[in-house]
Each structure stands twice: as structure tokens, then as C-alpha cells.
PDB file of N, CA and C in Angstrom:
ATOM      1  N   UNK A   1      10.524  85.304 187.800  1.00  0.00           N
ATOM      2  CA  UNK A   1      10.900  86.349 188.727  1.00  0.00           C
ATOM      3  C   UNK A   1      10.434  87.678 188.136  1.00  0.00           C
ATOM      4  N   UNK A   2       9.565  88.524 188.693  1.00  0.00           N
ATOM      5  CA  UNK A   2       9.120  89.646 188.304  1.00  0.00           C
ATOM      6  C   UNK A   2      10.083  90.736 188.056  1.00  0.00           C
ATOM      7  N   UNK A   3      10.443  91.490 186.727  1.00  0.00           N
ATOM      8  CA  UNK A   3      11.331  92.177 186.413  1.00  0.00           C
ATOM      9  C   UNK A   3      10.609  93.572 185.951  1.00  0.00           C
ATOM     10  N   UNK A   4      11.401  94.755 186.724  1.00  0.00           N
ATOM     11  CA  UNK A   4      10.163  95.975 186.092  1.00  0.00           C
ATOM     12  C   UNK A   4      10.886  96.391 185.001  1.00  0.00           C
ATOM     13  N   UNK A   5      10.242  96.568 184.246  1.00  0.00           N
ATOM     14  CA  UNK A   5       9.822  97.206 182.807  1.00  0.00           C
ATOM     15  C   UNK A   5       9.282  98.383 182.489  1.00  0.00           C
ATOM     16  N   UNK A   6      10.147  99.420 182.587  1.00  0.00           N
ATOM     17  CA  UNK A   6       9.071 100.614 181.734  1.00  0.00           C
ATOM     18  C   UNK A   6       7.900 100.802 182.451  1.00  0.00           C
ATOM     19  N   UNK A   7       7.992 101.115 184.185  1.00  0.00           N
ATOM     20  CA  UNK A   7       7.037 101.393 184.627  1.00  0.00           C
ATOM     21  C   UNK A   7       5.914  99.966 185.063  1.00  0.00           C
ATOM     22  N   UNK A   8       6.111  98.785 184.737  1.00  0.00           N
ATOM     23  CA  UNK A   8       5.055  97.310 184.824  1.00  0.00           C
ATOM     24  C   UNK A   8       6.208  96.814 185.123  1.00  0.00           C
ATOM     25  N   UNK A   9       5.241  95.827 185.550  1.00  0.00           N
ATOM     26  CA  UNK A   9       6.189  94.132 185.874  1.00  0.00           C
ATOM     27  C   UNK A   9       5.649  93.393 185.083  1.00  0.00           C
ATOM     28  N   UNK A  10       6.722  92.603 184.760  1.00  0.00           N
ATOM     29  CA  UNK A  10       6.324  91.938 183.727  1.00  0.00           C
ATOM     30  C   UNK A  10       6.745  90.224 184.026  1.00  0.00           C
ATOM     31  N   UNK A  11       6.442  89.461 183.988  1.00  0.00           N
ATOM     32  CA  UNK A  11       6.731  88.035 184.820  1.00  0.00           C
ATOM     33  C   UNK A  11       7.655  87.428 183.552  1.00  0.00           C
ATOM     34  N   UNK A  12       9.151  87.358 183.889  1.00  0.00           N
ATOM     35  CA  UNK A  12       9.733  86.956 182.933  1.00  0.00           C
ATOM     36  C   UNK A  12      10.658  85.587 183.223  1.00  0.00           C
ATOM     37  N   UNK A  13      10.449  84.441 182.593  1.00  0.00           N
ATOM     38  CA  UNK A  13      10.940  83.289 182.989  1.00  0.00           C
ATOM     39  C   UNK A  13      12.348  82.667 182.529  1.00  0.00           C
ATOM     40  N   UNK A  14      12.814  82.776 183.257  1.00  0.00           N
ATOM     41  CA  UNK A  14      14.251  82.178 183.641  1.00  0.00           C
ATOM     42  C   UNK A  14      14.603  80.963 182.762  1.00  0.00           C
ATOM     43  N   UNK A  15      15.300  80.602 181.811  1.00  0.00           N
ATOM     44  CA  UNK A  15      15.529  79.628 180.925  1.00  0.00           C
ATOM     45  C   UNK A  15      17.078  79.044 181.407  1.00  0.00           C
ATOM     46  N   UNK A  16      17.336  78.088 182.085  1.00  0.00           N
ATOM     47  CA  UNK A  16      18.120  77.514 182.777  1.00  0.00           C
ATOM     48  C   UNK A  16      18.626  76.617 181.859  1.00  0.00           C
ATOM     49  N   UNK A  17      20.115  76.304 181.316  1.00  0.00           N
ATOM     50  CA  UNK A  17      20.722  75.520 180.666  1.00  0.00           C
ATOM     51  C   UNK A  17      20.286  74.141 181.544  1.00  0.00           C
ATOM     52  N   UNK A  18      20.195  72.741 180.848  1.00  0.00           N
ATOM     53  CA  UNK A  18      20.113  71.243 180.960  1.00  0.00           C
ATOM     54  C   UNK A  18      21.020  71.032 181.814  1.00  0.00           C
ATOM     55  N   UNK A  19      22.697  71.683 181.264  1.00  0.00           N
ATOM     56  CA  UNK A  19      23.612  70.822 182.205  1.00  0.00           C
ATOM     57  C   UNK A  19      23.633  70.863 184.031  1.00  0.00           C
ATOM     58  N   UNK A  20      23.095  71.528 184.334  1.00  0.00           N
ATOM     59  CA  UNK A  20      23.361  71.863 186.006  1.00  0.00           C
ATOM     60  C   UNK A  20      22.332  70.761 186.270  1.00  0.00           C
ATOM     61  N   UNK A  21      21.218  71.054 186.361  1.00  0.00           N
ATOM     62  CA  UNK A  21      20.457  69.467 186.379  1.00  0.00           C
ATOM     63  C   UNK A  21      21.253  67.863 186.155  1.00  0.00           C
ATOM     64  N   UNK A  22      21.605  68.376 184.882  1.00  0.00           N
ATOM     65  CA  UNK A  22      22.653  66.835 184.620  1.00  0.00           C
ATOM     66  C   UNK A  22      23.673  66.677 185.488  1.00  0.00           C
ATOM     67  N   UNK A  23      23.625  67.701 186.331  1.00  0.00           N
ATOM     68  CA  UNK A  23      25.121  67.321 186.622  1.00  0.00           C
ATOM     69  C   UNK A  23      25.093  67.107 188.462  1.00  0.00           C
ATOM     70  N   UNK A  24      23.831  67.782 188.360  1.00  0.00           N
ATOM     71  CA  UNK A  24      23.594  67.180 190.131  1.00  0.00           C
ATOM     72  C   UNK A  24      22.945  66.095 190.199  1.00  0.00           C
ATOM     73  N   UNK A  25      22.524  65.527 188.775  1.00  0.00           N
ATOM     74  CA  UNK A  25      21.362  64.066 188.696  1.00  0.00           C
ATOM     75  C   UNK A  25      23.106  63.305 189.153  1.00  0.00           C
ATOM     76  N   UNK A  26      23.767  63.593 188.545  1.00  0.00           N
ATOM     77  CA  UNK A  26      25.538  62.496 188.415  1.00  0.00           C
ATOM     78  C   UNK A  26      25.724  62.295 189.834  1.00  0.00           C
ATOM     79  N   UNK A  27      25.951  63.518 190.589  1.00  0.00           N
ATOM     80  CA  UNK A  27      26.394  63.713 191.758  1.00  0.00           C
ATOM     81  C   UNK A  27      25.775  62.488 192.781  1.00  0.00           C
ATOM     82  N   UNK A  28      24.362  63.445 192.627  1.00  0.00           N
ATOM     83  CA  UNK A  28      23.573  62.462 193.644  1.00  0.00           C
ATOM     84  C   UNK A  28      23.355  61.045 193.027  1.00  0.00           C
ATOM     85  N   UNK A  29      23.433  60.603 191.915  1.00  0.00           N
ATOM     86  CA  UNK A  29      23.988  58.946 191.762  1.00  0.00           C
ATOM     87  C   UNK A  29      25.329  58.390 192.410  1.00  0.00           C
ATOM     88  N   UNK A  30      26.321  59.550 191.933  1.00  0.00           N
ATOM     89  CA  UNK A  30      27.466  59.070 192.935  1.00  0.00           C
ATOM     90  C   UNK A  30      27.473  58.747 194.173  1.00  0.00           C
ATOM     91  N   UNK A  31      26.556  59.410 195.011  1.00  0.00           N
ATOM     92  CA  UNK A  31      26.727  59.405 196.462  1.00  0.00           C
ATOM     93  C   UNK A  31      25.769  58.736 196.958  1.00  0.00           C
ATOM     94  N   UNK A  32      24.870  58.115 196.103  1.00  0.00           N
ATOM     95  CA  UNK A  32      23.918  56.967 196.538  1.00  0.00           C
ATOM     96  C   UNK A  32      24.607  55.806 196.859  1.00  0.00           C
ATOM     97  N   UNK A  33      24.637  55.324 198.580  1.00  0.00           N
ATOM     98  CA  UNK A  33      25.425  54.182 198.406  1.00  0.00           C
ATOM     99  C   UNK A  33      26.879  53.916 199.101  1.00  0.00           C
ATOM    100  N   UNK A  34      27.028  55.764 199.401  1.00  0.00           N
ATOM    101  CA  UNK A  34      28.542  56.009 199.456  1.00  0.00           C
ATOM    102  C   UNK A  34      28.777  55.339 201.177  1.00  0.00           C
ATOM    103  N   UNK A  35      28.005  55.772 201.962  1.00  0.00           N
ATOM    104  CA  UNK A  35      28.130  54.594 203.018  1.00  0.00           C
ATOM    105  C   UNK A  35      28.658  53.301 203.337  1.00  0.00           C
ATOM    106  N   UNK A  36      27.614  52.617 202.293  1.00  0.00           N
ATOM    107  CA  UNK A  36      28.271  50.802 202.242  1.00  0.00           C
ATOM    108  C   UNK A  36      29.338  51.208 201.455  1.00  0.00           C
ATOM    109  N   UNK A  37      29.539  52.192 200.205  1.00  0.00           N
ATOM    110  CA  UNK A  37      30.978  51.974 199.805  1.00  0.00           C
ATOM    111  C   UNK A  37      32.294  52.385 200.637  1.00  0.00           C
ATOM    112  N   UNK A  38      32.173  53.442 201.876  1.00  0.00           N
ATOM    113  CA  UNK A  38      33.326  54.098 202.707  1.00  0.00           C
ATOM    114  C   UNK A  38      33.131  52.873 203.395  1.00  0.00           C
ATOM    115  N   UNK A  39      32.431  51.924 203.849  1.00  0.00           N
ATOM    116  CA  UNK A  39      32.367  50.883 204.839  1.00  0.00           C
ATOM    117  C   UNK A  39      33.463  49.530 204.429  1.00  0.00           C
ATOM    118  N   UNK A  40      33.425  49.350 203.498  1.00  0.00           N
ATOM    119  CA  UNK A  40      33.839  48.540 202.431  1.00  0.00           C
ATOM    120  C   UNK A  40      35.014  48.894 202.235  1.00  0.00           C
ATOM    121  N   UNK A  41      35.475  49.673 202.232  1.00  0.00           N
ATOM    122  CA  UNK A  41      37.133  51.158 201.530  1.00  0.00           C
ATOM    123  C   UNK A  41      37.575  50.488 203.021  1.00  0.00           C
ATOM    124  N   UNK A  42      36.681  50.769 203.855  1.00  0.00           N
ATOM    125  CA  UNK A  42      37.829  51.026 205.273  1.00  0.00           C
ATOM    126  C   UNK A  42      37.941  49.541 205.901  1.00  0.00           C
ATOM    127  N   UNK A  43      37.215  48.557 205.520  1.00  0.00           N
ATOM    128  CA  UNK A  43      37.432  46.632 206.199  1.00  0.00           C
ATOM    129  C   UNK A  43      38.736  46.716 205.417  1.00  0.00           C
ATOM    130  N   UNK A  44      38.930  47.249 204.366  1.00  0.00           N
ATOM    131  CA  UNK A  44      40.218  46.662 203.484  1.00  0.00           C
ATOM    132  C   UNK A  44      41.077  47.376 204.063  1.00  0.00           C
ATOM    133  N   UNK A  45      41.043  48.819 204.320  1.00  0.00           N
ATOM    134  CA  UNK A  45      42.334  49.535 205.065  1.00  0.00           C
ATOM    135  C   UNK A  45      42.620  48.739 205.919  1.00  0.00           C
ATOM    136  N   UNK A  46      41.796  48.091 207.063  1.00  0.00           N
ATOM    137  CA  UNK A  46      41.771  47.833 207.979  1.00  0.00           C
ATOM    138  C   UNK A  46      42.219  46.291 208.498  1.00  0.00           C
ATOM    139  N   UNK A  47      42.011  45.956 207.039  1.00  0.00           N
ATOM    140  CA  UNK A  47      42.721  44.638 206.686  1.00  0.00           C
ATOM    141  C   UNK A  47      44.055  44.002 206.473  1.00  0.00           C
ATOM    142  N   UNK A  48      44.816  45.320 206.135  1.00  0.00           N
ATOM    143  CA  UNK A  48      46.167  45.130 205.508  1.00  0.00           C
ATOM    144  C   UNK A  48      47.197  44.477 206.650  1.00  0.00           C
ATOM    145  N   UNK A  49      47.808  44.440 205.976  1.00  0.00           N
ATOM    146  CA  UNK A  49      48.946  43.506 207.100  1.00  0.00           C
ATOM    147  C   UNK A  49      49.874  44.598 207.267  1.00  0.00           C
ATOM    148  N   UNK A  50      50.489  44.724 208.645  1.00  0.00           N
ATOM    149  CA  UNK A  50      51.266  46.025 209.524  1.00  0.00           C
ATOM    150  C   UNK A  50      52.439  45.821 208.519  1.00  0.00           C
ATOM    151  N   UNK A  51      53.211  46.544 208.086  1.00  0.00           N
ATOM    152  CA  UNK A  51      53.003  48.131 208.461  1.00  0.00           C
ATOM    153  C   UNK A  51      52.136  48.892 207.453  1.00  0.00           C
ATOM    154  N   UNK A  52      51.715  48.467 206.720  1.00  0.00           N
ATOM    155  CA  UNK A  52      51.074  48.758 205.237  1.00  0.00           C
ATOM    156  C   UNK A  52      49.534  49.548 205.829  1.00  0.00           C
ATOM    157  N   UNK A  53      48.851  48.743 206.782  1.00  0.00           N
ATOM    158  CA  UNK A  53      47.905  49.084 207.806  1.00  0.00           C
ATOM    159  C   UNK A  53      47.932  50.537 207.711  1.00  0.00           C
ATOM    160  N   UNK A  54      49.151  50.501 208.864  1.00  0.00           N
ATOM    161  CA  UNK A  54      49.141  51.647 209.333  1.00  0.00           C
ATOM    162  C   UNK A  54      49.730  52.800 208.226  1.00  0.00           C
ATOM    163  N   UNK A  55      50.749  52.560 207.365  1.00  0.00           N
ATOM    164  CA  UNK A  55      50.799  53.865 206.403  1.00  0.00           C
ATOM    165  C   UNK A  55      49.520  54.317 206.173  1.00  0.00           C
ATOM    166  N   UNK A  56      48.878  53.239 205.224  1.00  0.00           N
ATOM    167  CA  UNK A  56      47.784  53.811 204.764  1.00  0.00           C
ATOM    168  C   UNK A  56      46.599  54.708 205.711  1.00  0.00           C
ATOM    169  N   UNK A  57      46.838  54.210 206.641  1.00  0.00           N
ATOM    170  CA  UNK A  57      45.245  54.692 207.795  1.00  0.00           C
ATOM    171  C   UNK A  57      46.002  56.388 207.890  1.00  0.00           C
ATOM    172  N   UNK A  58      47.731  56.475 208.260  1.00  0.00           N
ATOM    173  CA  UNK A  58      48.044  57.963 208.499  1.00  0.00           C
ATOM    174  C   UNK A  58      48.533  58.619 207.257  1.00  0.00           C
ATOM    175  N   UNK A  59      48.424  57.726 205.715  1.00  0.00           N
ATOM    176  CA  UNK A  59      47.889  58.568 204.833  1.00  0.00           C
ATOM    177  C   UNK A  59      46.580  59.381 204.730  1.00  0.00           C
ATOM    178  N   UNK A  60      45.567  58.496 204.883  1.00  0.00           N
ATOM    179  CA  UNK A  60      44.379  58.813 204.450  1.00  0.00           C
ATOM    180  C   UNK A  60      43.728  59.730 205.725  1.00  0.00           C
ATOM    181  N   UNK A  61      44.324  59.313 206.697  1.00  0.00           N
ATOM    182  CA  UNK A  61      43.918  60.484 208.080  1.00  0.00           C
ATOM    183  C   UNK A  61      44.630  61.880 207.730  1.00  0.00           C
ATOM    184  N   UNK A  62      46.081  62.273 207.154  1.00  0.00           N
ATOM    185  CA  UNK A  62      46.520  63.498 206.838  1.00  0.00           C
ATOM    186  C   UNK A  62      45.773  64.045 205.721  1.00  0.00           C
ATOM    187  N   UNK A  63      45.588  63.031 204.434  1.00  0.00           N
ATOM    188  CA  UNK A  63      45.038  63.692 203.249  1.00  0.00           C
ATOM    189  C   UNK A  63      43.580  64.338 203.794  1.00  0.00           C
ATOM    190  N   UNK A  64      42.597  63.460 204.498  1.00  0.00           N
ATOM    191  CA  UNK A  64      41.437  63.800 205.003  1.00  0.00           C
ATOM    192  C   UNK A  64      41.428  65.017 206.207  1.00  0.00           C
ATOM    193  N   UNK A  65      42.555  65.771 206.747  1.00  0.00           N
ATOM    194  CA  UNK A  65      42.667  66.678 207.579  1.00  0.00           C
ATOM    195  C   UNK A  65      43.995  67.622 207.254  1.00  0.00           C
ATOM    196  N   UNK A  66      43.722  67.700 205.437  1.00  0.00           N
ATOM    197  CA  UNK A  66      45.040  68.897 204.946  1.00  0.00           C
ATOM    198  C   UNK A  66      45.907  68.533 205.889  1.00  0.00           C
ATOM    199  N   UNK A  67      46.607  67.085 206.063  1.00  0.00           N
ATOM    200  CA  UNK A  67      47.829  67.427 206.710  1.00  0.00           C
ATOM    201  C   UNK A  67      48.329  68.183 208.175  1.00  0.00           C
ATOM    202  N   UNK A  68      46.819  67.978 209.038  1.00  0.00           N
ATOM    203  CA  UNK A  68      46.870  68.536 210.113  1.00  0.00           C
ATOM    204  C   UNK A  68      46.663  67.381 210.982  1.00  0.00           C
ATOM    205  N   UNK A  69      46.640  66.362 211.025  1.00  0.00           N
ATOM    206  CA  UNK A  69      46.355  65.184 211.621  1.00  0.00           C
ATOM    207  C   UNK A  69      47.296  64.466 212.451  1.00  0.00           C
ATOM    208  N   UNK A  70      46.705  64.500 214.150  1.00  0.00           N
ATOM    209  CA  UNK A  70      47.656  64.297 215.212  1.00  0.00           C
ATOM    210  C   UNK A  70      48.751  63.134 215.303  1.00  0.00           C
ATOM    211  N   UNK A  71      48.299  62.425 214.080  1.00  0.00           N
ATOM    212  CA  UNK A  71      49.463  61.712 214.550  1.00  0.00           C
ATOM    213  C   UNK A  71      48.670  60.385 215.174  1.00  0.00           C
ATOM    214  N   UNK A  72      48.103  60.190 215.972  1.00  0.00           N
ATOM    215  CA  UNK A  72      47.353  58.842 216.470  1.00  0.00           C
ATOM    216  C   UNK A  72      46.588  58.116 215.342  1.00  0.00           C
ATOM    217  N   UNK A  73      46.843  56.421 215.485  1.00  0.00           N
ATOM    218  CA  UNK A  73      45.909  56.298 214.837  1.00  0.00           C
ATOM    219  C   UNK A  73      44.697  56.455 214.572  1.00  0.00           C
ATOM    220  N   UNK A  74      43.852  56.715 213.137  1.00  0.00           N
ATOM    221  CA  UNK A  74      42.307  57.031 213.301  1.00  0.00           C
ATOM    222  C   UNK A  74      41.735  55.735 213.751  1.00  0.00           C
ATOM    223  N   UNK A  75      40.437  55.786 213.834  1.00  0.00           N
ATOM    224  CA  UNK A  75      39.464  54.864 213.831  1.00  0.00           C
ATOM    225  C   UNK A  75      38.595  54.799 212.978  1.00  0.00           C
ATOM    226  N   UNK A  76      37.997  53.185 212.523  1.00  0.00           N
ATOM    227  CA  UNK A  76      37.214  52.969 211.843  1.00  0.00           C
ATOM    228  C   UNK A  76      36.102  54.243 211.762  1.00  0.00           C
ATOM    229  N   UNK A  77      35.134  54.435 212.822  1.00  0.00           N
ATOM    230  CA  UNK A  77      34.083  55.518 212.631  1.00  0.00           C
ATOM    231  C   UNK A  77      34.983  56.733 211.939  1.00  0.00           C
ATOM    232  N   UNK A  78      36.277  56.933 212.134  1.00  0.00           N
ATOM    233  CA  UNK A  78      36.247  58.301 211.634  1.00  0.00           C
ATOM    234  C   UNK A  78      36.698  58.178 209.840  1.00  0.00           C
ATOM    235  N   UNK A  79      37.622  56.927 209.524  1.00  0.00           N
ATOM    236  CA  UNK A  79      38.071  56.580 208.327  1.00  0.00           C
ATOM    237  C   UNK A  79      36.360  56.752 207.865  1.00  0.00           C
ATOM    238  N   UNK A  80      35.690  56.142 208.087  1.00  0.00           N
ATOM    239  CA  UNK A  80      33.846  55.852 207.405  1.00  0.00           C
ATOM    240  C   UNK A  80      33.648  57.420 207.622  1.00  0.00           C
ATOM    241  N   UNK A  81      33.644  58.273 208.369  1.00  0.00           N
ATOM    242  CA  UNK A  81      33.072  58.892 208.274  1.00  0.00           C
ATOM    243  C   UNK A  81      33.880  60.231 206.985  1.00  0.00           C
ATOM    244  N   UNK A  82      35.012  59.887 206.764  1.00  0.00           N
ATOM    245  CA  UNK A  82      36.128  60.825 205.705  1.00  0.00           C
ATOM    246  C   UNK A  82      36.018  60.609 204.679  1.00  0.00           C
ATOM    247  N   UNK A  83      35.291  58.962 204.695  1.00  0.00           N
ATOM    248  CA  UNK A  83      35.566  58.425 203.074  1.00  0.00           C
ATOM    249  C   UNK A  83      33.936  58.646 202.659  1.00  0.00           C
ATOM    250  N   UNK A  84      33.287  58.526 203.625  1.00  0.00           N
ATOM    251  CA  UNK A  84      31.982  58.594 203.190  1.00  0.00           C
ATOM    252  C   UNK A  84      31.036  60.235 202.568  1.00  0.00           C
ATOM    253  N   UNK A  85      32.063  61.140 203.130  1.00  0.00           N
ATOM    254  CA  UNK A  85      31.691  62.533 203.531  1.00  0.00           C
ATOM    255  C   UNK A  85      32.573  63.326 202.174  1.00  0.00           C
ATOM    256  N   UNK A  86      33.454  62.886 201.736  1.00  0.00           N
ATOM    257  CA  UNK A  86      34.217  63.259 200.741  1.00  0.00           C
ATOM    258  C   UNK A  86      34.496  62.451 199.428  1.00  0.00           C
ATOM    259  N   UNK A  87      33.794  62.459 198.554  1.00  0.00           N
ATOM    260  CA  UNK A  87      33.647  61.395 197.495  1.00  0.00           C
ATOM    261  C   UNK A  87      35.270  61.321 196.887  1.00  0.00           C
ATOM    262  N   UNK A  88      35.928  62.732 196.381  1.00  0.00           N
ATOM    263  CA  UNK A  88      36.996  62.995 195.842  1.00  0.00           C
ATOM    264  C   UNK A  88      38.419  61.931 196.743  1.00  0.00           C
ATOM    265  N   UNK A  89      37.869  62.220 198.251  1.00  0.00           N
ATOM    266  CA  UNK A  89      39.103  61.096 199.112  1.00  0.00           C
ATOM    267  C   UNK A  89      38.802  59.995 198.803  1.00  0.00           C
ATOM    268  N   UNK A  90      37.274  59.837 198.967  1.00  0.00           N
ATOM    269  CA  UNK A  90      37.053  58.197 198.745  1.00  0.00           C
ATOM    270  C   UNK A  90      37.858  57.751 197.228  1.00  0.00           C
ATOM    271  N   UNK A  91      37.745  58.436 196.237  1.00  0.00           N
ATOM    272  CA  UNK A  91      38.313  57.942 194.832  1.00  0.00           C
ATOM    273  C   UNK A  91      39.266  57.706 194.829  1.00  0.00           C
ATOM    274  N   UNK A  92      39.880  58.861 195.421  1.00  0.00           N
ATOM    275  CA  UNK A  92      41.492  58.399 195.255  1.00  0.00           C
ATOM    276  C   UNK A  92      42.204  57.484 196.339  1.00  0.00           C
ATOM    277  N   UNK A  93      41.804  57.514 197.266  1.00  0.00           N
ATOM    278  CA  UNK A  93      42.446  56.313 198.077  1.00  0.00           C
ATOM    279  C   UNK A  93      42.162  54.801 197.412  1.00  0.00           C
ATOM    280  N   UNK A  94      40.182  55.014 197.175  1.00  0.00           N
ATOM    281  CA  UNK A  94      40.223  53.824 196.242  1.00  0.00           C
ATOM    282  C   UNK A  94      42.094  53.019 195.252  1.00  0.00           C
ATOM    283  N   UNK A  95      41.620  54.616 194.772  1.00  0.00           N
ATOM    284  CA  UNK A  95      42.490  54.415 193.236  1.00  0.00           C
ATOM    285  C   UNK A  95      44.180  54.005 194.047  1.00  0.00           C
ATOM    286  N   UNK A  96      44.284  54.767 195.086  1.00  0.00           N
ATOM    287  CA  UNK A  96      45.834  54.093 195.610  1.00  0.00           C
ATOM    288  C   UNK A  96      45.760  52.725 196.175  1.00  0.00           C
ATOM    289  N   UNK A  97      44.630  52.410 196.690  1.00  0.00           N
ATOM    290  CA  UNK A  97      45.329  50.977 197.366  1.00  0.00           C
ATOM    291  C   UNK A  97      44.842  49.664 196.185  1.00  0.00           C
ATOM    292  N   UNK A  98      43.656  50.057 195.080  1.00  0.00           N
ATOM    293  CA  UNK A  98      44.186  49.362 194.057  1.00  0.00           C
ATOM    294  C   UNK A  98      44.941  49.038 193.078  1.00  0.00           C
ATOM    295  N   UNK A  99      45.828  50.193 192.928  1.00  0.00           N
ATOM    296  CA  UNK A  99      47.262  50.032 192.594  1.00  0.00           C
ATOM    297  C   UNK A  99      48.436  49.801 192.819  1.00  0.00           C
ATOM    298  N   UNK A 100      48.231  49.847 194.596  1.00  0.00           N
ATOM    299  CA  UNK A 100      49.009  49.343 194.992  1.00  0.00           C
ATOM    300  C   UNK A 100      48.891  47.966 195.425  1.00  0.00           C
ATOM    301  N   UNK A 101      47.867  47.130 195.257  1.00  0.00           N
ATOM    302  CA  UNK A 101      47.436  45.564 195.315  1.00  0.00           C
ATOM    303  C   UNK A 101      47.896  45.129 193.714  1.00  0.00           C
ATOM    304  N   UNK A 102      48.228  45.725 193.222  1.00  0.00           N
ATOM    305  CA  UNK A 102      48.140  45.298 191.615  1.00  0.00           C
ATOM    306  C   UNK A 102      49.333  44.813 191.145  1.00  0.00           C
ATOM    307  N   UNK A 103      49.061  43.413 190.366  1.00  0.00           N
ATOM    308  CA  UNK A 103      49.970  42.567 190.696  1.00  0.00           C
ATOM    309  C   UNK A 103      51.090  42.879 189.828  1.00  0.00           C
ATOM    310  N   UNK A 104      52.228  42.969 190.028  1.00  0.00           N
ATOM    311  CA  UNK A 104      53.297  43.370 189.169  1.00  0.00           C
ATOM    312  C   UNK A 104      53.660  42.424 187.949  1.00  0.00           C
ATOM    313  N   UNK A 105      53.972  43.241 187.064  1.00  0.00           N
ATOM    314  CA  UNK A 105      54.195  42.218 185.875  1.00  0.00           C
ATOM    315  C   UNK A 105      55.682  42.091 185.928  1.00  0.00           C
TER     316      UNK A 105
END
């Protein structure tokens, strides 16, 4: 980026730390994929046996709409489209309904 100097320009180059690179190389590995994985997240929501079903679908519909969420159940396209669009929801719902499948000791 050309920076003036004392009357000249002088072409002075920008030395960018490694990590920001590293850290959008992570990202975009994470989200390679995230499709078949929100697709996959939501057969299992979608799987559960009532009433468990349905908590979970108007958990993950409030968490995915700050808690502004009408109240009806969602639908598949929109669960795929919350889990797929938000990696952070996708994790943690992950992380709740495999702990909550987890077999008690």
C-alpha cells in the first residue's frame, strides 16, 4: 500500500501475522461438510420419541431465534437450515443430545 514519505511514495509492504490465515484455513475446514452434518443433527432430532422430539426441536428453534421463536413446531428445512448456517448451534446441540443419549452409569 503506497505510504507518503517526506514528500515520495514509497511502496511499503504489509507484514501480516500467520495466525489469521491459520485460523480461517480451521474455519473453512470446519464448515466443509456442514450440510451433510446439519442433515444428519436433524434425522436424529427428528427421530426421537415424543415428547423428547418435540422439547428438543423448541429448544433448538428458541436457541436458533434468541428466544423469539413462535412457538410452532419448526421444520426439517428450517432445523437444516439453523444448524447448517451456525456452526456454534450446530456444536452445542450436537453436544446436548449426546449427552443426553449417554448411558447412565
Amino acid at each position: 500500500m503506497p505510504v507518503k514519505n517526506e514528500r515520495t511514495f514509497e511502496m511499503q509492504q504489509e507484514i501480516a501475522p500467520a495466525w489469521p490465515s491459520l485460523l480461517l484455513a480451521f474455519i473453512r475446514e470446519e464448515w466443509t461438510g456442514m450440510g451433510g452434518k446439519a442433515k444428519s443433527l436433524t434425522d436424529t432430532l427428528f427421530s426421537l420419541e415424543e415428547p423428547w422430539r418435540g422439547r428438543f426441536l423448541d429448544l433448538v428453534a428458541n436457541m436458533a431465534t434468541s428466544w423469539t421463536w413462535d412457538g410452532k413446531r419448526p421444520t426439517r428445512k428450517e432445523m437444516m437450515a439453523w444448524l447448517s448456517a451456525d456452526l456454534e448451534l450446530y456444536r452445542e446441540v450436537k453436544q446436548l443430545l449426546e449427552t443426553w443419549r449417554r448411558p447412565r452409569k
